[in-house]
Structures are given as C-alpha cells and as structure tokens.
Protein backbone atom coordinates (compact mmCIF):
# COMPACT_ATOMS: atom_id res chain seq x y z
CA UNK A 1 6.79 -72.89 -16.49
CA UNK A 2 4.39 -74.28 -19.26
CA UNK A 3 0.86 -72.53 -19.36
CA UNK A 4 -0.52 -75.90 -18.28
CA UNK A 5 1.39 -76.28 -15.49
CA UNK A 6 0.76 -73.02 -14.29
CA UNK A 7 -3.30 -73.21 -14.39
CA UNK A 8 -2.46 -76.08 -12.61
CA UNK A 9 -0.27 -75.03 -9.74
CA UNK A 10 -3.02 -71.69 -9.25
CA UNK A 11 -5.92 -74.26 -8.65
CA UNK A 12 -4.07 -75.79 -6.07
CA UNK A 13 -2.16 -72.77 -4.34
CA UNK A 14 -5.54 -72.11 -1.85
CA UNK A 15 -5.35 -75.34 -0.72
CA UNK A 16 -1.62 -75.48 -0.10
CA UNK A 17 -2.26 -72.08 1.67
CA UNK A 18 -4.45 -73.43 3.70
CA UNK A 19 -2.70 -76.69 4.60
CA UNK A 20 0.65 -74.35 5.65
CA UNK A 21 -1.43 -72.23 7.77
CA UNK A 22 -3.27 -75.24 9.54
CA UNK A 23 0.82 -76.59 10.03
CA UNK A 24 1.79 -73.58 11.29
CA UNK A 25 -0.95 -72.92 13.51
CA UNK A 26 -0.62 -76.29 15.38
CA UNK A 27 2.93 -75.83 15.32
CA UNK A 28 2.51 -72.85 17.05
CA UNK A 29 0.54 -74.24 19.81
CA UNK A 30 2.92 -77.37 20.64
CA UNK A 31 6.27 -75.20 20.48
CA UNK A 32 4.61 -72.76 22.93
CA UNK A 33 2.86 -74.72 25.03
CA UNK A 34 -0.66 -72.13 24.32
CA UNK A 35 -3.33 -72.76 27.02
CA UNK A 36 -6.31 -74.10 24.63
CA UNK A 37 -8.95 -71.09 26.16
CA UNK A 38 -5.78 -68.91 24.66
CA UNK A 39 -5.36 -70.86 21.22
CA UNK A 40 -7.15 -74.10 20.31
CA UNK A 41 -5.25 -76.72 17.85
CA UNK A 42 -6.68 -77.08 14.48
CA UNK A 43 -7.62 -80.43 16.15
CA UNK A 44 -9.52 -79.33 19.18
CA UNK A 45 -11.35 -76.92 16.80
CA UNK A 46 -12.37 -79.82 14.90
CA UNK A 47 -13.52 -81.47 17.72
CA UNK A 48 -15.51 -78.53 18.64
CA UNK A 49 -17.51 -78.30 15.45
CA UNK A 50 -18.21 -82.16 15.10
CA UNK A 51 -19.24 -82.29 18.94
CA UNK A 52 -21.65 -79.02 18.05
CA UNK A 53 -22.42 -79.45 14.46
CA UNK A 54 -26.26 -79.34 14.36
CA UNK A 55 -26.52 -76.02 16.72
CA UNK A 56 -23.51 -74.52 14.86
CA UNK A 57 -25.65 -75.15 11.27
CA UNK A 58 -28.47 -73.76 12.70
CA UNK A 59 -27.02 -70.55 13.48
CA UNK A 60 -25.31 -70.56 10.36
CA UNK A 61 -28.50 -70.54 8.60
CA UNK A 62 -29.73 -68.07 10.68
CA UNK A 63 -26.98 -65.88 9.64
CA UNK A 64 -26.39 -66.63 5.99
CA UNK A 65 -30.01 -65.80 5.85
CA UNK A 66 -30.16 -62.56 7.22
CA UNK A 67 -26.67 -61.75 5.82
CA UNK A 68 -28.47 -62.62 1.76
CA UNK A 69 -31.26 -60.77 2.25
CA UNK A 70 -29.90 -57.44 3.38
CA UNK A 71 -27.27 -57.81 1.20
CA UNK A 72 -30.33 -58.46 -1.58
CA UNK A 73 -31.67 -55.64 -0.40
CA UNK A 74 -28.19 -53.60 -0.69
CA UNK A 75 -27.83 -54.11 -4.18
CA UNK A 76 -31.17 -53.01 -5.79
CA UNK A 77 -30.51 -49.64 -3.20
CA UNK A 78 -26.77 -49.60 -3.76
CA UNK A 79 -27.48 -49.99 -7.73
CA UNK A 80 -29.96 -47.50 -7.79
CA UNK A 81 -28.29 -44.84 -5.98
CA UNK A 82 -24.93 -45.46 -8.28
CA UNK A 83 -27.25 -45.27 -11.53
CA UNK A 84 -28.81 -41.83 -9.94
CA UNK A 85 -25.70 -40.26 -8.65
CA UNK A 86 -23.26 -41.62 -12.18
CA UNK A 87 -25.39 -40.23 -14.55
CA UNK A 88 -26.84 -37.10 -12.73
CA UNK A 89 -24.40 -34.39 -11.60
CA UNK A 90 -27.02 -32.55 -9.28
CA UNK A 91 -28.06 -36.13 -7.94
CA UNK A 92 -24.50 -36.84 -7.22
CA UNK A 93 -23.54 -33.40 -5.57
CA UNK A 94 -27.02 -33.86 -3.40
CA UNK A 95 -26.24 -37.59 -2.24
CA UNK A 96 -23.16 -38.57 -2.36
CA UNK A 97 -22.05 -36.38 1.02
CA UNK A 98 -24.83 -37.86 2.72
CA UNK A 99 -23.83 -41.23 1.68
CA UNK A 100 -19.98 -40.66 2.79
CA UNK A 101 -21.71 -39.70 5.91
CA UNK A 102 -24.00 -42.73 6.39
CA UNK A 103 -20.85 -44.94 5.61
CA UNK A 104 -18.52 -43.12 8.31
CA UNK A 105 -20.84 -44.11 11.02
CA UNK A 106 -19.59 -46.92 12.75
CA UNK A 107 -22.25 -49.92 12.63
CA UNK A 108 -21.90 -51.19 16.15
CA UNK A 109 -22.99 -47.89 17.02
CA UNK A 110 -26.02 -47.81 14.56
CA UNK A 111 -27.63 -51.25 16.28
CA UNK A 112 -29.21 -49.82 19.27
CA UNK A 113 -31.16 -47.84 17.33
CA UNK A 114 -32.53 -50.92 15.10
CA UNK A 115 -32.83 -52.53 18.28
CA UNK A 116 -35.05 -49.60 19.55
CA UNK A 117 -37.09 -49.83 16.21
CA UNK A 118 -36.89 -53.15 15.19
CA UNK A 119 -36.73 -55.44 18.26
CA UNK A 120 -34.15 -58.49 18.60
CA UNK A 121 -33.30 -60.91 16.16
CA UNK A 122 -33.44 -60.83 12.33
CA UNK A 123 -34.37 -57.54 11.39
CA UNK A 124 -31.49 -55.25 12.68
CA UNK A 125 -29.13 -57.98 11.53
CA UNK A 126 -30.96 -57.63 7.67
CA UNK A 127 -30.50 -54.22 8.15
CA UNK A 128 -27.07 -53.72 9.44
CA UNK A 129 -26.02 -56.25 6.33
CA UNK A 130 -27.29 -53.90 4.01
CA UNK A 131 -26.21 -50.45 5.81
CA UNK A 132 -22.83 -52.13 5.31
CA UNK A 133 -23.26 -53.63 2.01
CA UNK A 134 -24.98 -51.19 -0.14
CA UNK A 135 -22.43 -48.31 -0.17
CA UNK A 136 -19.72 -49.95 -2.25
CA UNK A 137 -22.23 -51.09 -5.03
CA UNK A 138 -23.27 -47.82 -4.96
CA UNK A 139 -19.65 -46.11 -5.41
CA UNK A 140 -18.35 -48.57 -8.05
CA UNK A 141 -21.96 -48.24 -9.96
CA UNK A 142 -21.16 -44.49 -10.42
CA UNK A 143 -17.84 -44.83 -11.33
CA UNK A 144 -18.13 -47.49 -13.62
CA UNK A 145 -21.24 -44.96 -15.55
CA UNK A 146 -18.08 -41.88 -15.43
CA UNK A 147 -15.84 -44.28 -17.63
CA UNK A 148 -17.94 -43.20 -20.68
CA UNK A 149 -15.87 -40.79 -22.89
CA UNK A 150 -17.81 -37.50 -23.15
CA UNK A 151 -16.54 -37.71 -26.50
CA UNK A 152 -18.83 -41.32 -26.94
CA UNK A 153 -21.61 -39.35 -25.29
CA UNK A 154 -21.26 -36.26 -28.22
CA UNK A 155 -20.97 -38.77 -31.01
CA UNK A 156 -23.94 -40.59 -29.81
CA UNK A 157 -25.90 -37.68 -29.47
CA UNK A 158 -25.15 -36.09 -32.77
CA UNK A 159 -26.47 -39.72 -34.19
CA UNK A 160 -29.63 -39.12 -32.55
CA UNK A 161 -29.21 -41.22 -29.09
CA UNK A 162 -31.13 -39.92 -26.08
CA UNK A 163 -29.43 -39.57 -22.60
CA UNK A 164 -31.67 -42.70 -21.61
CA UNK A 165 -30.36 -44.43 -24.70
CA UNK A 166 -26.27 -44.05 -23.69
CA UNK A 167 -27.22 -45.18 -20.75
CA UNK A 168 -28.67 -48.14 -21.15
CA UNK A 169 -26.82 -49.09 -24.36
CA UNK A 170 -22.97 -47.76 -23.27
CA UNK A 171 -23.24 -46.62 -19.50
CA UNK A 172 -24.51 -49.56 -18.00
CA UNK A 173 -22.61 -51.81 -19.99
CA UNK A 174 -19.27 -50.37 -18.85
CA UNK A 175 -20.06 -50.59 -15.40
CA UNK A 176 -21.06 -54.29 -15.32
CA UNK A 177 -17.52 -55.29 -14.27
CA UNK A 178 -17.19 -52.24 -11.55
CA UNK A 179 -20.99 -53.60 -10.18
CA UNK A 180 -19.99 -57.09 -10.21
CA UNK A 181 -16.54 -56.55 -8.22
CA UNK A 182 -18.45 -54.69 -6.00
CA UNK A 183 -20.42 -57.51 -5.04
CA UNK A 184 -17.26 -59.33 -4.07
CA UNK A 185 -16.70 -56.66 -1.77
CA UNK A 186 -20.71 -56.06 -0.23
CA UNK A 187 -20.47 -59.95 0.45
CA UNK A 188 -18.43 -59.57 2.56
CA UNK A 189 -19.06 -56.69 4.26
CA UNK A 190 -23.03 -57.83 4.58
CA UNK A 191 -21.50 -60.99 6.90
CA UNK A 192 -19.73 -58.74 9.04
CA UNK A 193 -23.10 -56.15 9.41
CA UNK A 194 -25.06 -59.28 10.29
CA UNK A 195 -22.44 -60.88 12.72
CA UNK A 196 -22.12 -57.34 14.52
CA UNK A 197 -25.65 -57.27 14.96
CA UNK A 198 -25.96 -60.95 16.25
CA UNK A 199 -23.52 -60.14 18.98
CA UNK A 200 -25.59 -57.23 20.41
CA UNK A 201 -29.50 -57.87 19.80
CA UNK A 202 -29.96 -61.76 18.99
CA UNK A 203 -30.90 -65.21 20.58
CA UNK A 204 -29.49 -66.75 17.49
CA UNK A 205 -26.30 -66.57 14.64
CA UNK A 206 -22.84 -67.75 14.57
CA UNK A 207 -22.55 -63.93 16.39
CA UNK A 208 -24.57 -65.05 19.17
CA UNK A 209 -23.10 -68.21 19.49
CA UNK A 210 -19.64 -66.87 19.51
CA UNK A 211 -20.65 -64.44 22.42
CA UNK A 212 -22.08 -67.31 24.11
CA UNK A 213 -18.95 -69.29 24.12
CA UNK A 214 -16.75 -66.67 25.01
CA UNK A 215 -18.63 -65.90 28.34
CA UNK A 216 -18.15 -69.80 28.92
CA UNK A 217 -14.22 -69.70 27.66
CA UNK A 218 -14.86 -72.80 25.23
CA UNK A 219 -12.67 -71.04 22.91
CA UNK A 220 -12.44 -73.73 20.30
CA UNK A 221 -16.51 -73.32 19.52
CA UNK A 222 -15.49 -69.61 18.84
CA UNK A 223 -12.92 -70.34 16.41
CA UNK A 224 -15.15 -73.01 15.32
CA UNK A 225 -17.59 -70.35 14.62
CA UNK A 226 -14.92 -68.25 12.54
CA UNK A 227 -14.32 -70.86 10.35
CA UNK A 228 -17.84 -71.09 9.59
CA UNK A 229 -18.06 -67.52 8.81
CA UNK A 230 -14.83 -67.68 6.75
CA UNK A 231 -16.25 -70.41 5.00
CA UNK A 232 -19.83 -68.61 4.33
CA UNK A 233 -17.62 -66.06 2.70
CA UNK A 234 -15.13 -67.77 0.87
CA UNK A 235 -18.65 -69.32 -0.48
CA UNK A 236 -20.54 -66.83 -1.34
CA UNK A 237 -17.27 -64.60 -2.74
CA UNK A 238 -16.65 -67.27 -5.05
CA UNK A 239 -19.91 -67.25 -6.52
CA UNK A 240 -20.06 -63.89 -7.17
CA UNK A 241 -16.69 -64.65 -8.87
CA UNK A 242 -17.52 -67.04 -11.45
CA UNK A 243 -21.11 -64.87 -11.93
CA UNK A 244 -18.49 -61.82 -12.43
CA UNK A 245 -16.17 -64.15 -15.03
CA UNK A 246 -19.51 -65.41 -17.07
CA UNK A 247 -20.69 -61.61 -17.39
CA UNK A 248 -17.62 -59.42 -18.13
CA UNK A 249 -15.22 -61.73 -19.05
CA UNK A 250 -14.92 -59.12 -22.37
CA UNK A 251 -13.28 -56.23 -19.63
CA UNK A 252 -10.73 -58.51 -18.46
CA UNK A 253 -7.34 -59.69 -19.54
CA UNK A 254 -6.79 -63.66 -18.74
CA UNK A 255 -3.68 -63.80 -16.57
CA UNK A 256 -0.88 -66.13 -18.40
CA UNK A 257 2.44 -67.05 -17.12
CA UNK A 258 5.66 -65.26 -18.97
CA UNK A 259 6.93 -67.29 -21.26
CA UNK A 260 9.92 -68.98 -20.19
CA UNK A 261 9.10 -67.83 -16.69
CA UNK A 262 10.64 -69.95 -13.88
C-alpha cells in the first residue's frame, strides 16, 4: 500500500466505521424483532431528532455551554495546579493526595451539594464539568514539567539560568504536548460532568431531556440525545486535535505505512 493510498483509506475509515455500525445496528433490530422502547432503528432515531430538532438544539446549547465553560475554567485551575505541583516538590507532596482524593469522589455524589449551594440549572453543571475536567490537565501538566533531564536543569544553571528561566524556556515547552492531549481527555470528561448534573438538578440539557424521555419510554429521543452528545464530543475532541497537531507537531512522529505493506 502506497503512502497515498493509505492517507487516503485513514480519512475515510471513521466514516466506514460508522456506516458498519449503523448496518449492524439495524440489522440487529430486524433479525431480532427488538421492541423499539428496547432498541430504536437508526431510522426511528432519525425520525426522532427531525420531529424534535429545535428543543433538542436548544438543550444542546444549553449543555455545550455549560460543558465549555467549566471545562474553561478546568484548564486555567488544572494548568496551574500541574505548573505548581511539576516544578515544586513540597507543592506536589502537599496537593497532589488531596487532588487523588477530590478525583476518587464519585461526581453524582458531589451534585447535591452544588445543588444545596448553587441552586438548579447551570451552575452545578459548570461546576461538575470542571470537577471532572481539571484533574487530568493537571496530572499530564506535571508530568510533562518531570520530563526535563536534571542533567538540562544543571547545565542550565551553571550557564546562569534561573529556576523561573528553565521553566519557562525548557519546562513548559516539553509539556505542551502532555497539556494539549490532556485536553482531548478533559473534553470529554467536562460533557459527562455536565450531563450528570443535568439529570439530577436541571429544567434544561440533553441530560434533562434524556430523563424526560425515559420517564415517557420514547426511547428513540434518548438515543437521539446520545448522538447529540457523541457528536458534541467527537466535535470538540477534534478541535483540540488539530489545535494539538498545529502546536507540537515537533514531539510527534507522523505515522507512515511500511513500505511494501499490504
């Protein structure tokens, strides 16, 4: 397989993916005869979405809203804390338990008490996206500052360099591409925050909407509302994808086919 042809066959693979897995799920529901409230076609989804397309937006705004702000929020706490604890070993020994400890907490089980302080609606969602999101940024900040060589650190001293100098001019460099996979990961974790908080103190989101429909068994208009989550995602993943291949495309190695491969 020819370079070209491979770089070809990758930009279509996602789609081809997705067209099996539409196939297979409607096969699935004609060869066993699935009750729709059970499992929807692809088609009655469709349906779903088109009949309910201006509420369904609405809440999606609602959600991508809340989900981008507390995951805005996550990354200027997230990439503070990893600066702090990666280049400070009493900050790190200080924090870092308490963070493990923030993170083991389940979520669901944090939203009654941002109910209690915040109310309904879009703050404990903002705030559940960024409980959620900011701990990864955080981790991969700090490890991407411990790459530095403590030999680079010597040599840079000896030349004169401050500890605020390697920092900024080597540390923070090196963990660009650690911080910007990160934020692959936060995404995605700030949609699920916000959705978990729409399904237990909200009049409005996709989580919300969901819950709605599932008291009502209209089971399409929940997997309608998946897809628009998945989608969100997909979205807002990819960005952060191309922003991650723009800024540290120097710490990566381009994937090319073997030569000769079949």
């Amino acid at each position: 397989m020819t370079p070209k042809t491979f770089r070809r066959l990758e930009r279509v693979m996602p789609w081809l993916v997705l067209l099996g897995t539409l196939i297979l799920w409607d096969f699935s529901v004609r060869v066993f005869e699935l009750k729709a409230f059970i499992l929807p076609s692809p088609l009655a989804v469709y349906n779903s979405f088109m009949q309910y397309r201006d509420p369904i937006m609405e809440h999606a705004v609602f959600t991508l809203t809340n989900t981008l702000i507390g995951f805005g929020i996550g990354i200027l706490v997230g990439g503070f804390l990893g600066v702090a604890i990666g280049s400070s070993r009493l900050v790190y020994a200080g924090f870092y338990p308490m963070l493990i400890g923030i993170n083991s907490v389940p979520k669901a089980a944090v939203v009654p008490v941002l109910v209690l302080w915040m109310g309904i609606g879009a703050p404990p969602a903002i705030a559940t996206a960024f409980l959620l999101s900011f701990f990864p940024i955080a981790v991969n900040v700090a490890a991407g500052l411990a790459t530095v060589e403590p030999e680079l650190e010597d040599v840079l001293r000896s030349l004169g360099a401050s500890k605020l100098d390697v920092l900024i001019k080597v540390g923070l460099p090196r963990s660009l591409p650690y911080f910007f996979a990160s934020l692959k990961v936060a995404i995605t974790l700030a949609f699920v925050g916000a959705v978990i908080s729409e399904t237990l103190a909200s009049n409005d989101g996709i989580g919300y909407m969901m819950l709605q429909a599932a008291s009502q068994f209209r089971t399409s208009l929940m997997f309608a509302g998946l897809i628009v989550i998945a989608a969100m995602g997909i979205g807002t993943y990819l960005i952060f994808a191309l922003i991650e291949t723009r800024m540290t495309g120097w710490a990566t190695r381009k994937q090319t086919p073997l030569a000769g491969g079949g």
